[in-house]
PDB file of N, CA and C in Angstrom:
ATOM      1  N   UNK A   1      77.292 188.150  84.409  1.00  0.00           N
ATOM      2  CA  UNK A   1      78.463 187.599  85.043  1.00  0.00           C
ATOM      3  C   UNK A   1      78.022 186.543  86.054  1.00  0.00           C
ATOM      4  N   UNK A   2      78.963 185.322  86.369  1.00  0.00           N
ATOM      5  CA  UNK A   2      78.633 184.472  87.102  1.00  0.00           C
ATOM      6  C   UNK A   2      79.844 184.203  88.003  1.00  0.00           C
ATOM      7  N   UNK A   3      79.369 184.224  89.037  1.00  0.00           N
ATOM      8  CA  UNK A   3      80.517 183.934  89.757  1.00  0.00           C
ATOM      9  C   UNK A   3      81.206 182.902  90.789  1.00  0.00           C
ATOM     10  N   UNK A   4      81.754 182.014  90.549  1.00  0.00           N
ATOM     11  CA  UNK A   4      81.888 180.756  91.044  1.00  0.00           C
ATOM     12  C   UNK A   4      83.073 180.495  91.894  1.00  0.00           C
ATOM     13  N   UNK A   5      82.664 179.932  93.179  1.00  0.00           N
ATOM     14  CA  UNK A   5      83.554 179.810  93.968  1.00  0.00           C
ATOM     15  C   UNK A   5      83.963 178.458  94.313  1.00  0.00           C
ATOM     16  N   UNK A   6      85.414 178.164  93.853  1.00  0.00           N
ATOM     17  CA  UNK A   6      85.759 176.851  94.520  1.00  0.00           C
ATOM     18  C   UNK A   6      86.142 176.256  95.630  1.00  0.00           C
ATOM     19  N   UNK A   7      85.943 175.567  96.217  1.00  0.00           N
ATOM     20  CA  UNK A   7      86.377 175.303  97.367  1.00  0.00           C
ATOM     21  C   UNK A   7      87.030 173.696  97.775  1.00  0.00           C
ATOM     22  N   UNK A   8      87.922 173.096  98.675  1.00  0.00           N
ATOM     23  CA  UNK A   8      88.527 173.838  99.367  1.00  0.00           C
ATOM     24  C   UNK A   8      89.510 175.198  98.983  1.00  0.00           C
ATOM     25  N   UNK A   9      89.767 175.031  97.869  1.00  0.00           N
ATOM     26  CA  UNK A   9      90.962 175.984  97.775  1.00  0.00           C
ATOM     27  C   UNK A   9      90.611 177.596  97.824  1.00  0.00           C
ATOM     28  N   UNK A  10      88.890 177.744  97.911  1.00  0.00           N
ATOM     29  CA  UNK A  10      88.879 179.087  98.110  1.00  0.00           C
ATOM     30  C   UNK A  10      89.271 180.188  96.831  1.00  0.00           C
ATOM     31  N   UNK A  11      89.214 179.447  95.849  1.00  0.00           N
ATOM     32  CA  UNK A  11      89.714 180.670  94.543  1.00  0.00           C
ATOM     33  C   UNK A  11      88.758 180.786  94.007  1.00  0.00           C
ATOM     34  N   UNK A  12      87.928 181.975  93.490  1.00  0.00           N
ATOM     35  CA  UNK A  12      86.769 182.587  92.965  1.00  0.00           C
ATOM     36  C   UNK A  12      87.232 183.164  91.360  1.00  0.00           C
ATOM     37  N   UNK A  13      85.785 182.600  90.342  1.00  0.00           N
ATOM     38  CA  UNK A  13      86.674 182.592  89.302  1.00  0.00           C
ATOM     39  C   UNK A  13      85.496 183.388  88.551  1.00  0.00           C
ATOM     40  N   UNK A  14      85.038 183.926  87.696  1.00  0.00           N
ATOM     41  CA  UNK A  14      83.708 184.864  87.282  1.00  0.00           C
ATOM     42  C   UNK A  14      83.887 184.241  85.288  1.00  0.00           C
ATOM     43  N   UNK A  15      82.476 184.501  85.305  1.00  0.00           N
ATOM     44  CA  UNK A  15      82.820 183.845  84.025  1.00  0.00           C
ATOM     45  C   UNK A  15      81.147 184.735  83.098  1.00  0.00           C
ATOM     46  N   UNK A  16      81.599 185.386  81.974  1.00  0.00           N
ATOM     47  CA  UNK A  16      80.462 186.240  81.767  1.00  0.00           C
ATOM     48  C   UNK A  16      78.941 185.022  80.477  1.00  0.00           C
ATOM     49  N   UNK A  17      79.740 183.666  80.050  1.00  0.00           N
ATOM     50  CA  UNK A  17      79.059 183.462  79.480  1.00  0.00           C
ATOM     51  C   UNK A  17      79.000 181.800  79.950  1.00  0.00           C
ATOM     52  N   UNK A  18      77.756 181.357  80.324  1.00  0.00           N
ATOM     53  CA  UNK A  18      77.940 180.182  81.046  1.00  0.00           C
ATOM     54  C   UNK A  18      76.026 179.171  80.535  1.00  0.00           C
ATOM     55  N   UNK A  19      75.950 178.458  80.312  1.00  0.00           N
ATOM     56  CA  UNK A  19      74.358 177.915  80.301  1.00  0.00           C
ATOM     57  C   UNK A  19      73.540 177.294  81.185  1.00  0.00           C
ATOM     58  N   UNK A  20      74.839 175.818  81.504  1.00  0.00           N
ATOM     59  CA  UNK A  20      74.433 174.926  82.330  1.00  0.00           C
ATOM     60  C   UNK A  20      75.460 174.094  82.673  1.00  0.00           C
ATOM     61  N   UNK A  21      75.404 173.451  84.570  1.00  0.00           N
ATOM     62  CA  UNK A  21      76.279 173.708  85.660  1.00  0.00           C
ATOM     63  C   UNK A  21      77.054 172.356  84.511  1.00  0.00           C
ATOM     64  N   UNK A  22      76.480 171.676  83.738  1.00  0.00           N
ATOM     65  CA  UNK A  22      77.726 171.017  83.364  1.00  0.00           C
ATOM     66  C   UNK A  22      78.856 171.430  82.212  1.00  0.00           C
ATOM     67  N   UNK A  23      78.799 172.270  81.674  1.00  0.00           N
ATOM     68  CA  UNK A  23      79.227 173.346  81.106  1.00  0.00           C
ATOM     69  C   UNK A  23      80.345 174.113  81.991  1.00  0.00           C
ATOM     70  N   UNK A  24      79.533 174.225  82.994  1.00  0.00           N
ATOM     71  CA  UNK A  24      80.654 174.986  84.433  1.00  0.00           C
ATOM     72  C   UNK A  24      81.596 173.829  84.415  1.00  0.00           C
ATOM     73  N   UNK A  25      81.593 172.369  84.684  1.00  0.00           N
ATOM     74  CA  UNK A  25      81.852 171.489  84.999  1.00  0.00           C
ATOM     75  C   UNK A  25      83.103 171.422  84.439  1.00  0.00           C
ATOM     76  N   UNK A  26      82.653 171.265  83.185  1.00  0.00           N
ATOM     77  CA  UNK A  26      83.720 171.073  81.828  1.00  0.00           C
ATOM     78  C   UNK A  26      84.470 171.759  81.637  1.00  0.00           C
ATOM     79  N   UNK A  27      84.455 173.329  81.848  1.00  0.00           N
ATOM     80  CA  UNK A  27      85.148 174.571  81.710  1.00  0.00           C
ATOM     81  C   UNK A  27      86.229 174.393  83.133  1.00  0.00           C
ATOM     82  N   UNK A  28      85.924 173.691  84.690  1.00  0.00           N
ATOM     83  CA  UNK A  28      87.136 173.652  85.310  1.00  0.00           C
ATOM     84  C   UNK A  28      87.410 172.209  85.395  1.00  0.00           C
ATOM     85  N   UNK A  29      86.910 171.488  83.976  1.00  0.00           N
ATOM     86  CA  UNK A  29      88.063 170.338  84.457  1.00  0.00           C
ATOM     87  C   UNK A  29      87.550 169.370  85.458  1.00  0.00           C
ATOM     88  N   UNK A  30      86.198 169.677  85.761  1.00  0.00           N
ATOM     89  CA  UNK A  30      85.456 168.357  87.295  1.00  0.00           C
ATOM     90  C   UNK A  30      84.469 167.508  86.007  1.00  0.00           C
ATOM     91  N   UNK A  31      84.445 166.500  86.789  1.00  0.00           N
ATOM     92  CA  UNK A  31      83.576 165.541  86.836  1.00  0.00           C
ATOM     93  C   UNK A  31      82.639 165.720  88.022  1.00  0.00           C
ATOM     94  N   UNK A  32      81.250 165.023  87.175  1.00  0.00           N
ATOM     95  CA  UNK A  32      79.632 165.752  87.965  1.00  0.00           C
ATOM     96  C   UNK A  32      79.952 164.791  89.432  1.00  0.00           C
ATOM     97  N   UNK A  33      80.410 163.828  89.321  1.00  0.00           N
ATOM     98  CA  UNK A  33      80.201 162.279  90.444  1.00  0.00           C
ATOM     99  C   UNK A  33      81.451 162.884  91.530  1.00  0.00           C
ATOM    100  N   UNK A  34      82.295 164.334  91.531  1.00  0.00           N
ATOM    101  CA  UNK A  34      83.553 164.567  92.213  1.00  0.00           C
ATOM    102  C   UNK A  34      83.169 166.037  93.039  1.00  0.00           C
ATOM    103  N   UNK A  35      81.885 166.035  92.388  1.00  0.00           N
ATOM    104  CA  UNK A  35      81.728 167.728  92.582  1.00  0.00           C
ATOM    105  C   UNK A  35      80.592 168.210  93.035  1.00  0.00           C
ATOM    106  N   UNK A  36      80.333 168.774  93.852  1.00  0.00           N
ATOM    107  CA  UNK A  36      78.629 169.438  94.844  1.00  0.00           C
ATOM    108  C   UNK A  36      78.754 171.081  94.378  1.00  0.00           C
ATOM    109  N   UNK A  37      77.390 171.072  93.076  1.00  0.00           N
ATOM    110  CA  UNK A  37      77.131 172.370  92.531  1.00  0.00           C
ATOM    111  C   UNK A  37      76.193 172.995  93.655  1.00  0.00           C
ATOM    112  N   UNK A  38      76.286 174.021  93.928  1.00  0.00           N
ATOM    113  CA  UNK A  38      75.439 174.619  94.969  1.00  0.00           C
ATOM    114  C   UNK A  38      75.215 176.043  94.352  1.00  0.00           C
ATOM    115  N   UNK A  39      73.816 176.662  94.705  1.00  0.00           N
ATOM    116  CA  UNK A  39      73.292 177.650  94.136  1.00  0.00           C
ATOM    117  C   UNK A  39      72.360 178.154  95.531  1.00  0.00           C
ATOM    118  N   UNK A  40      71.944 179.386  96.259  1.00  0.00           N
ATOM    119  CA  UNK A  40      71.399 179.300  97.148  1.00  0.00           C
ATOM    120  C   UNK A  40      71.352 178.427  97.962  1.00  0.00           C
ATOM    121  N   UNK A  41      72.110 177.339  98.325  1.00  0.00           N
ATOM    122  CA  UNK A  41      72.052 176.755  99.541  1.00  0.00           C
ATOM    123  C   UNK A  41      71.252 175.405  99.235  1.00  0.00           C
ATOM    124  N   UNK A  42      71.258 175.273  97.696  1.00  0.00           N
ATOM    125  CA  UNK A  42      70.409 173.887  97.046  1.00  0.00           C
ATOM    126  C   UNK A  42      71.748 173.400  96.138  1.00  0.00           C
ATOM    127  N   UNK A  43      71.766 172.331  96.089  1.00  0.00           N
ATOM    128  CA  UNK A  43      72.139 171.343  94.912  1.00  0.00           C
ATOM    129  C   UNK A  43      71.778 171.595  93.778  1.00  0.00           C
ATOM    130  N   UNK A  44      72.408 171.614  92.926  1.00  0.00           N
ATOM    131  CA  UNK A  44      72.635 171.287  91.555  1.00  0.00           C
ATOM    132  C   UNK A  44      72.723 169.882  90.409  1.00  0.00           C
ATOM    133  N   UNK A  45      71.666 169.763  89.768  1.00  0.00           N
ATOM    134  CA  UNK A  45      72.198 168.678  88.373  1.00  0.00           C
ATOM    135  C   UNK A  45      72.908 169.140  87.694  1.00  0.00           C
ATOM    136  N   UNK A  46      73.342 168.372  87.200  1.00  0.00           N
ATOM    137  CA  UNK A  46      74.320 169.117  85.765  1.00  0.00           C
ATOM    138  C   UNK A  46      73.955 169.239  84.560  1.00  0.00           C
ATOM    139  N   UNK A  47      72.326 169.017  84.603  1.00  0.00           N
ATOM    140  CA  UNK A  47      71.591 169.610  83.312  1.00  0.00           C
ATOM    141  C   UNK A  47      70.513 171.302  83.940  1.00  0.00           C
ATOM    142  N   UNK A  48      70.978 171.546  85.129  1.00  0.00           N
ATOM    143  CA  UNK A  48      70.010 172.633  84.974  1.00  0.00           C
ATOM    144  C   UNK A  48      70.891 174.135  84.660  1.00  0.00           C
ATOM    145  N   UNK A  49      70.263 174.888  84.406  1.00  0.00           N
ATOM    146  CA  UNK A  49      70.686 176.310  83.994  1.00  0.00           C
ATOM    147  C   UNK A  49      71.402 177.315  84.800  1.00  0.00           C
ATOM    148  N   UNK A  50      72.191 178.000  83.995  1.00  0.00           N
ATOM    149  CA  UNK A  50      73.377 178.922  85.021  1.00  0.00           C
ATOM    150  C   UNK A  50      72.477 180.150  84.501  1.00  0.00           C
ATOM    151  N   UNK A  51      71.742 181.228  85.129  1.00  0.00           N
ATOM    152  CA  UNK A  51      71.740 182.293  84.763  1.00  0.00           C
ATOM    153  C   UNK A  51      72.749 183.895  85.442  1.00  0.00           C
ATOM    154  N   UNK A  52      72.725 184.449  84.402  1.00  0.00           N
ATOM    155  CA  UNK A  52      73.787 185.312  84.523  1.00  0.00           C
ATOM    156  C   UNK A  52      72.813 186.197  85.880  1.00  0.00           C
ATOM    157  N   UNK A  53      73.865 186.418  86.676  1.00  0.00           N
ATOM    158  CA  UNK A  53      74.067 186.992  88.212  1.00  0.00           C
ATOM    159  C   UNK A  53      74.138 186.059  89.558  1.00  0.00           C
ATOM    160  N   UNK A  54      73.967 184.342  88.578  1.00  0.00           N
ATOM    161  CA  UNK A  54      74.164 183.465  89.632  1.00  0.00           C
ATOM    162  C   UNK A  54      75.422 183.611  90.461  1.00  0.00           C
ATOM    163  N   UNK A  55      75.561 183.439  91.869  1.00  0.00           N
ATOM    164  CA  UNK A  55      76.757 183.055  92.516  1.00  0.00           C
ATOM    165  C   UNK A  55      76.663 181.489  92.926  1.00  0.00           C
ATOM    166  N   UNK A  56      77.527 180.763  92.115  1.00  0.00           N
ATOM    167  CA  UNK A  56      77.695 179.178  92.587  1.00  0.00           C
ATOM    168  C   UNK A  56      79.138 178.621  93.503  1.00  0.00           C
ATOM    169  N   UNK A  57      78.282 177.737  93.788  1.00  0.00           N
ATOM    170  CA  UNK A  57      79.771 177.020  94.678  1.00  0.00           C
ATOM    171  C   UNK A  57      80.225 176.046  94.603  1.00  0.00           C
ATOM    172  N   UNK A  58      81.280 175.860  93.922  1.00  0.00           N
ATOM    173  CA  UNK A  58      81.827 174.002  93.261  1.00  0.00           C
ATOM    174  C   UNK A  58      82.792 173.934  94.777  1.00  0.00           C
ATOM    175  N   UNK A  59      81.738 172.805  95.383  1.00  0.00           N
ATOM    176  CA  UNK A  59      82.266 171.968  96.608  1.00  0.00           C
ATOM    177  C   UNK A  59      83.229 170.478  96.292  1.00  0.00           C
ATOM    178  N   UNK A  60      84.629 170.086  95.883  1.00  0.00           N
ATOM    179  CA  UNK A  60      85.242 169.281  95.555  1.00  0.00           C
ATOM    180  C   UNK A  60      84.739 168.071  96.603  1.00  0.00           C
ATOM    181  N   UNK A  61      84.480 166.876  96.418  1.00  0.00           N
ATOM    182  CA  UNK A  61      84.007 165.658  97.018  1.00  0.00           C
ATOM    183  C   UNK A  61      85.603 165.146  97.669  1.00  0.00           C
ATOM    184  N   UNK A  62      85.819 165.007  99.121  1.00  0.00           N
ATOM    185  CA  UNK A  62      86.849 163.928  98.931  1.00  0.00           C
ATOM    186  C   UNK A  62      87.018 162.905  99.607  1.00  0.00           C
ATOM    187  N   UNK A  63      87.084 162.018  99.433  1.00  0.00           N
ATOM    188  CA  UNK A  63      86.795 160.932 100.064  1.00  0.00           C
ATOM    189  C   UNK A  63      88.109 159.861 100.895  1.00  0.00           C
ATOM    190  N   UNK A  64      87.905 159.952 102.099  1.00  0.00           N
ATOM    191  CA  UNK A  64      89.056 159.371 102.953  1.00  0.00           C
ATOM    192  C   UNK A  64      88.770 157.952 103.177  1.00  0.00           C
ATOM    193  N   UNK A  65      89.522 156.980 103.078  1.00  0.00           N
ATOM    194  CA  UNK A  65      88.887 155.669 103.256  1.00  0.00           C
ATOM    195  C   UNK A  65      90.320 154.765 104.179  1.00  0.00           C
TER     196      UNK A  65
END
């Protein structure tokens, strides 16, 4: 199980079969250039690997101008 938390909105979503964070990506609908994958407190590419018991954190980018 993997369990991924979005934020701002704070809704946590678990997902039992997952590979890689762009995969995560695709499954809610983000684009890699909108979105800060976080895993332990590191960054994420969107070619590296989700293993099952990861807890990740999709940080939405937003930009005020």
């Amino acid at each position: 199980m993997v369990i991924v938390k979005i934020e701002p909105e704070g809704q946590t979503v678990e997902y039992t079969k997952l590979n890689t964070v762009l995969q995560l990506l695709n499954k809610q609908g983000l684009h890699h250039t909108d979105t800060l994958v976080i895993r332990n407190g590191e960054l994420l590419t969107q070619d590296e690997q989700i293993r099952q018991g990861d807890e990740i954190e999709l940080r939405k980018v937003i930009s005020v101008g």
